[in-house]
Protein backbone atom coordinates (compact mmCIF):
# COMPACT_ATOMS: atom_id res chain seq x y z
CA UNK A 1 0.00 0.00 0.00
CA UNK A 2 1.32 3.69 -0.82
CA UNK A 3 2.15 5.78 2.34
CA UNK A 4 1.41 9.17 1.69
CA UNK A 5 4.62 11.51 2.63
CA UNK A 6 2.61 13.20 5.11
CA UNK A 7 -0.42 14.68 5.61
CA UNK A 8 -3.48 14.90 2.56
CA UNK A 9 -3.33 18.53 1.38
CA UNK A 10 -4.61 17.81 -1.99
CA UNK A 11 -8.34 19.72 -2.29
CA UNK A 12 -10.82 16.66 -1.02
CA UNK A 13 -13.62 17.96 -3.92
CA UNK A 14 -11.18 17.65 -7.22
CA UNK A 15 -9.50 13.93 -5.71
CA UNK A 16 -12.43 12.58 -4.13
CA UNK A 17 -14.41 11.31 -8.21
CA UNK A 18 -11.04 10.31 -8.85
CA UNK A 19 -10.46 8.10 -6.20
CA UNK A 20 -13.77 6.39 -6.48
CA UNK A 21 -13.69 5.95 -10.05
CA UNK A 22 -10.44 3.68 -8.83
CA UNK A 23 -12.52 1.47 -6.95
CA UNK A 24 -13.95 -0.64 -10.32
CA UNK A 25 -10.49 -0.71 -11.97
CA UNK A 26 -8.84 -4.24 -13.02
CA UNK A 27 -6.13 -3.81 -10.76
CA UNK A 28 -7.15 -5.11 -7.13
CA UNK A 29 -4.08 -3.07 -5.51
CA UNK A 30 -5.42 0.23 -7.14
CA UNK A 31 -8.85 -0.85 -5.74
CA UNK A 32 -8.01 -1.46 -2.37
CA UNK A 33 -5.61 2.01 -2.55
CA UNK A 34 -8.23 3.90 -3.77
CA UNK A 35 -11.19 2.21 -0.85
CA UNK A 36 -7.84 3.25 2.01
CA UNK A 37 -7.24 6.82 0.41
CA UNK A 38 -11.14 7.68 0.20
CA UNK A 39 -11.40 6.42 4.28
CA UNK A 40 -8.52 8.74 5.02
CA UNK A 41 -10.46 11.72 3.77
CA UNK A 42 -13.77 10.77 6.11
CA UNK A 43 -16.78 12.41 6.02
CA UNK A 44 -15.28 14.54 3.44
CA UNK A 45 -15.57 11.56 1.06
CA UNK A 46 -19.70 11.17 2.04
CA UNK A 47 -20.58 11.14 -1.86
CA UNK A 48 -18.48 7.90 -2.01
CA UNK A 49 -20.66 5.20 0.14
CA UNK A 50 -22.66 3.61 -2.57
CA UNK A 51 -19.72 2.80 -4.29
CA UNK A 52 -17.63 1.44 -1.22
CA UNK A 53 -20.67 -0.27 -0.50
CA UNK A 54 -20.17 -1.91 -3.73
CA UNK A 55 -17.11 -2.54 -3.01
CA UNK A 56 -17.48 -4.66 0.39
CA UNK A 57 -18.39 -7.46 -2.30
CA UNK A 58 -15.26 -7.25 -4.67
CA UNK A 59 -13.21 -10.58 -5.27
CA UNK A 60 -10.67 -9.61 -3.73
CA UNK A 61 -11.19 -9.69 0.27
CA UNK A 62 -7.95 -6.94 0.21
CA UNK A 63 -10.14 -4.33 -1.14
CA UNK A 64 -13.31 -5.24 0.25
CA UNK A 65 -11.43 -4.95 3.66
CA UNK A 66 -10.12 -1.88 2.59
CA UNK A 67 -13.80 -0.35 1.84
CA UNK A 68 -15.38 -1.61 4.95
CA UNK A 69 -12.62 0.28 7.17
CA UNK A 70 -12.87 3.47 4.72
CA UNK A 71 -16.66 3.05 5.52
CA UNK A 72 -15.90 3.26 9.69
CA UNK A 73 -14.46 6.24 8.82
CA UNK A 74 -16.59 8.27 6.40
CA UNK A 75 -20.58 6.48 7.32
CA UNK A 76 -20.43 4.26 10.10
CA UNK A 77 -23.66 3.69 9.61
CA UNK A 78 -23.66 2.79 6.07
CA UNK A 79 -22.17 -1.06 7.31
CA UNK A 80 -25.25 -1.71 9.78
CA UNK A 81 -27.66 -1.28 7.10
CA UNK A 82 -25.51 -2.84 4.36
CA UNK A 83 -26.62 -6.39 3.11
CA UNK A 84 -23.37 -9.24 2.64
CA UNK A 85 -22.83 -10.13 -0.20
């Protein structure tokens, strides 16, 4: 997983669609980075949920891991009324 160098400064509004368009690409390590990133932004990254409820389900457990933590961050509620998979 990239580290960032320190803390996110780059404007939440103009990386936030990019991040989350991440989360369906082939690559499962892009997935999961983009499902950590958008968690590290919280409720910031509130447009996100329906997609990192999507997410939960991917193949890979790696990202789906990675969206349910970003989901603690941004809507914890969003995981008690989420259905598995």
């Amino acid at each position: 997983m990239l580290e960032p160098a320190g803390p996110l400064t780059t404007e939440p509004p103009a990386v936030i669609p990019i991040l989350e368009r991440f989360l369906t690409n082939a690559n499962c390590v892009w997935r999961g980075d983009a499902a950590w990133a958008l968690g590290q932004y919280g409720t910031l990254a509130t447009s996100t949920v329906p997609s990192l409820l999507t997410a939960l389900n991917d193949t890979n457990a790696r990202v789906g891991m990675f969206a349910g933590n970003a989901l603690r961050e941004i809507a914890p509620g969003a995981l008690t009324n989420a259905s598995p998979g």
